[in-house]
C-alpha atoms as a PDB file:
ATOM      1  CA  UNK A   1      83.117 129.543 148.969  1.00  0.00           C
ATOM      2  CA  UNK A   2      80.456 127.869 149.079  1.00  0.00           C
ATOM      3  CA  UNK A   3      79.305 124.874 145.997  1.00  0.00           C
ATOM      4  CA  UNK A   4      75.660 126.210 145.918  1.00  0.00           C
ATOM      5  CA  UNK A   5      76.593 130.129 145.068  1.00  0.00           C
ATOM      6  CA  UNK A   6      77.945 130.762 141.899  1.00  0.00           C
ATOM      7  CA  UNK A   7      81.485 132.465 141.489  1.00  0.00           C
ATOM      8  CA  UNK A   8      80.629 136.019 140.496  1.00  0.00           C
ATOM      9  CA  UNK A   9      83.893 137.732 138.651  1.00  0.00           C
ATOM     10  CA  UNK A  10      82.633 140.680 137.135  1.00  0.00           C
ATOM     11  CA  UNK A  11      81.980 142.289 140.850  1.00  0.00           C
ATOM     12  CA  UNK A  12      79.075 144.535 141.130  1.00  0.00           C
ATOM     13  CA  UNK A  13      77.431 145.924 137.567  1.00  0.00           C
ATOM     14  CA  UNK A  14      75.491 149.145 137.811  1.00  0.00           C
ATOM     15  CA  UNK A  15      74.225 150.220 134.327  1.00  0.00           C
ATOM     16  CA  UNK A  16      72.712 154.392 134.632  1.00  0.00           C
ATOM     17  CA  UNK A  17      69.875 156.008 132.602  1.00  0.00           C
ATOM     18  CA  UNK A  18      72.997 157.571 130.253  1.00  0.00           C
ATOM     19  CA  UNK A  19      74.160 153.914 129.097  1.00  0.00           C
ATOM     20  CA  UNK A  20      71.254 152.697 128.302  1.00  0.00           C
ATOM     21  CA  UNK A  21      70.168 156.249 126.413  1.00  0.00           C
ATOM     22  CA  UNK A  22      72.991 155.423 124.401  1.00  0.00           C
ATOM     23  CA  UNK A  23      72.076 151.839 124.156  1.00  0.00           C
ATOM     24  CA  UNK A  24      68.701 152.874 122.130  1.00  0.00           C
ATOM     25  CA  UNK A  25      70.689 155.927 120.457  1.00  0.00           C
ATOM     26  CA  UNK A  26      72.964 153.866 118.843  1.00  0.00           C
ATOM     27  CA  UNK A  27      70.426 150.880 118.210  1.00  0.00           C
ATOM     28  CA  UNK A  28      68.010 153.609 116.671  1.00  0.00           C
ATOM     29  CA  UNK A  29      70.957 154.733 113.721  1.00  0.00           C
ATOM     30  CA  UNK A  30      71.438 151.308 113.325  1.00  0.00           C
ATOM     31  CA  UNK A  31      68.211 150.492 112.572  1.00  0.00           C
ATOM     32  CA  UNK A  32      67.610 153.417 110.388  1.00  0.00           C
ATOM     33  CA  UNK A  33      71.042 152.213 108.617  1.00  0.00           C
ATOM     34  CA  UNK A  34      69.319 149.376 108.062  1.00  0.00           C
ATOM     35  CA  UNK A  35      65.727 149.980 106.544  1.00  0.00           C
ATOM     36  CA  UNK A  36      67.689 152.239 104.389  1.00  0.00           C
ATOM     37  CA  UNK A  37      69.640 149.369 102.889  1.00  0.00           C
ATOM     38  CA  UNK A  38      66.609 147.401 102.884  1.00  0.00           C
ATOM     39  CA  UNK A  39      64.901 150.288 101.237  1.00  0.00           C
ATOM     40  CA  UNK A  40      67.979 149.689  98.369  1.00  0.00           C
ATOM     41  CA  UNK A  41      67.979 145.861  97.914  1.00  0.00           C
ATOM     42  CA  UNK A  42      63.843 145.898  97.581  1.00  0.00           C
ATOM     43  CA  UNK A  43      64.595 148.675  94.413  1.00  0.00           C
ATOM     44  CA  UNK A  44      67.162 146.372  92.807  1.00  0.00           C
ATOM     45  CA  UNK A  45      65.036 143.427  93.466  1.00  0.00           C
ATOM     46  CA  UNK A  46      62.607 144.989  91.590  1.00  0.00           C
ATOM     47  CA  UNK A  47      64.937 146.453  88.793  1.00  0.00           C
ATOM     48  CA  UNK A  48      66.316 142.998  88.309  1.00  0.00           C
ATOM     49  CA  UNK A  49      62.232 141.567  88.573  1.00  0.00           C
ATOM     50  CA  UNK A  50      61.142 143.551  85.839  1.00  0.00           C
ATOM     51  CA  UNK A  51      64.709 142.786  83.479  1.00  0.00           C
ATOM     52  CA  UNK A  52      63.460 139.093  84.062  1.00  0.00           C
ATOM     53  CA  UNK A  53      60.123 139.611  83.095  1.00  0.00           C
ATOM     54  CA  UNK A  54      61.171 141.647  79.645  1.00  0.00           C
ATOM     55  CA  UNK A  55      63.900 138.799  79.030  1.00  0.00           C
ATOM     56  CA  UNK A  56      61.265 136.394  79.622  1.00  0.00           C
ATOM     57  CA  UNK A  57      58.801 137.992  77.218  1.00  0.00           C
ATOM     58  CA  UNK A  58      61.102 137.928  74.366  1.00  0.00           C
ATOM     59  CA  UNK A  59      62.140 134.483  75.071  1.00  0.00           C
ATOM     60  CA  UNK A  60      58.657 133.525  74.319  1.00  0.00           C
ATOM     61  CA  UNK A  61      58.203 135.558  71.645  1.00  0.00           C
ATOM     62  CA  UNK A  62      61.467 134.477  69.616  1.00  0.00           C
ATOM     63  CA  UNK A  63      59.773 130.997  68.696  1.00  0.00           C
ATOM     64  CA  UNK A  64      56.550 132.103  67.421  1.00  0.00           C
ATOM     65  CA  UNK A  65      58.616 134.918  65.515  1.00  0.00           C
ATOM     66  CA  UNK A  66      60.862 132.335  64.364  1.00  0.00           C
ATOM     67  CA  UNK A  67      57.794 130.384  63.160  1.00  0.00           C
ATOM     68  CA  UNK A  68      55.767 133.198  61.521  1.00  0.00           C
ATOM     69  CA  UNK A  69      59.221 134.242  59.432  1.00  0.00           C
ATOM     70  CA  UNK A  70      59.886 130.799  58.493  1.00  0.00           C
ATOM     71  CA  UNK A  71      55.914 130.208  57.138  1.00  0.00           C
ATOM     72  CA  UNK A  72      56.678 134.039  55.611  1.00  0.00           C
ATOM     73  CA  UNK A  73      59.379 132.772  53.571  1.00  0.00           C
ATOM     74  CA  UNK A  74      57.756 129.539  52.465  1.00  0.00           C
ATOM     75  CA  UNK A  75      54.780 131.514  51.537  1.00  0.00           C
ATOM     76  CA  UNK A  76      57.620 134.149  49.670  1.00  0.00           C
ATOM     77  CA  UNK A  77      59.110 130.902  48.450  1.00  0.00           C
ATOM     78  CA  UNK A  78      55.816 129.319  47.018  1.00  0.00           C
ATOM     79  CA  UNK A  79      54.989 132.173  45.113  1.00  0.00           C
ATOM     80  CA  UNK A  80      58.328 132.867  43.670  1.00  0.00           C
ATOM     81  CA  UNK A  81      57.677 129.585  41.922  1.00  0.00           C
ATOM     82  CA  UNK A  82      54.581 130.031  40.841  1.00  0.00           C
ATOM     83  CA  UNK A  83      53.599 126.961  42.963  1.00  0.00           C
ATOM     84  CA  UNK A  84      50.965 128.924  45.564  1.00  0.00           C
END
Protein backbone atom coordinates (compact mmCIF):
# COMPACT_ATOMS: atom_id res chain seq x y z
CA UNK A 1 0.00 0.00 0.00
CA UNK A 2 0.92 2.88 -0.85
CA UNK A 3 1.68 6.18 2.03
CA UNK A 4 -0.23 8.71 -0.20
CA UNK A 5 -3.77 6.61 -0.41
CA UNK A 6 -5.60 6.35 2.56
CA UNK A 7 -6.52 2.82 4.09
CA UNK A 8 -10.19 2.42 3.21
CA UNK A 9 -11.88 -0.37 5.73
CA UNK A 10 -15.38 0.01 5.28
CA UNK A 11 -15.02 -1.43 1.45
CA UNK A 12 -17.36 -0.02 -1.01
CA UNK A 13 -20.64 2.05 0.50
CA UNK A 14 -23.63 2.26 -1.78
CA UNK A 15 -26.53 4.12 -0.04
CA UNK A 16 -30.21 3.55 -2.48
CA UNK A 17 -33.16 5.99 -2.86
CA UNK A 18 -35.01 3.56 0.03
CA UNK A 19 -32.26 4.50 2.80
CA UNK A 20 -32.23 7.73 2.38
CA UNK A 21 -36.38 7.84 2.10
CA UNK A 22 -36.11 6.53 5.40
CA UNK A 23 -33.40 8.86 6.37
CA UNK A 24 -35.97 11.99 5.91
CA UNK A 25 -38.97 9.65 7.18
CA UNK A 26 -37.57 9.17 10.32
CA UNK A 27 -35.89 12.76 10.57
CA UNK A 28 -39.45 14.20 9.63
CA UNK A 29 -41.26 12.31 13.06
CA UNK A 30 -38.47 13.47 14.80
CA UNK A 31 -38.82 16.78 14.05
CA UNK A 32 -42.50 16.85 14.46
CA UNK A 33 -41.66 15.10 18.01
CA UNK A 34 -39.90 17.91 18.56
CA UNK A 35 -41.90 21.21 17.74
CA UNK A 36 -44.47 19.40 19.65
CA UNK A 37 -42.40 19.48 22.82
CA UNK A 38 -41.37 22.84 21.97
CA UNK A 39 -44.97 23.66 21.41
CA UNK A 40 -45.26 22.35 25.44
CA UNK A 41 -42.26 24.09 27.12
CA UNK A 42 -43.30 27.66 25.28
CA UNK A 43 -47.07 27.01 27.21
CA UNK A 44 -45.40 26.38 30.57
CA UNK A 45 -43.02 29.15 29.99
CA UNK A 46 -45.77 31.21 29.71
CA UNK A 47 -47.92 29.64 32.60
CA UNK A 48 -44.97 30.08 34.87
CA UNK A 49 -44.47 34.01 33.09
CA UNK A 50 -47.72 35.07 34.02
CA UNK A 51 -47.52 33.24 37.95
CA UNK A 52 -44.37 35.60 38.13
CA UNK A 53 -45.97 38.53 37.03
CA UNK A 54 -49.19 38.04 39.59
CA UNK A 55 -46.54 37.14 42.44
CA UNK A 56 -44.76 40.13 41.47
CA UNK A 57 -47.80 42.39 41.57
CA UNK A 58 -48.70 41.51 45.01
CA UNK A 59 -45.23 41.81 46.17
CA UNK A 60 -45.51 45.39 45.33
CA UNK A 61 -48.65 45.88 46.52
CA UNK A 62 -48.08 44.31 50.15
CA UNK A 63 -45.95 47.50 51.22
CA UNK A 64 -48.18 50.20 50.22
CA UNK A 65 -51.08 47.98 51.80
CA UNK A 66 -49.01 47.57 54.73
CA UNK A 67 -48.59 51.38 54.81
CA UNK A 68 -52.20 52.50 54.11
CA UNK A 69 -53.41 49.91 57.15
CA UNK A 70 -50.84 51.11 59.42
CA UNK A 71 -51.83 55.17 58.68
CA UNK A 72 -55.66 53.49 58.96
CA UNK A 73 -55.06 52.47 62.37
CA UNK A 74 -53.21 55.56 63.54
CA UNK A 75 -55.95 57.57 62.09
CA UNK A 76 -58.52 54.76 64.10
CA UNK A 77 -56.08 55.29 66.93
CA UNK A 78 -56.14 59.21 66.95
CA UNK A 79 -59.66 59.40 67.05
CA UNK A 80 -60.28 56.83 69.64
CA UNK A 81 -58.52 59.35 71.83
CA UNK A 82 -60.06 62.15 70.97
CA UNK A 83 -56.62 63.49 69.85
CA UNK A 84 -57.52 63.96 65.78
Amino acid sequence: MAQSEPENRLGVVEIGAREIYDEVVGLRTDMRSVAEKGEELRADVDDHETRIRSLEQWRYALPVAAVTGVVAAGVTVAKATGKA
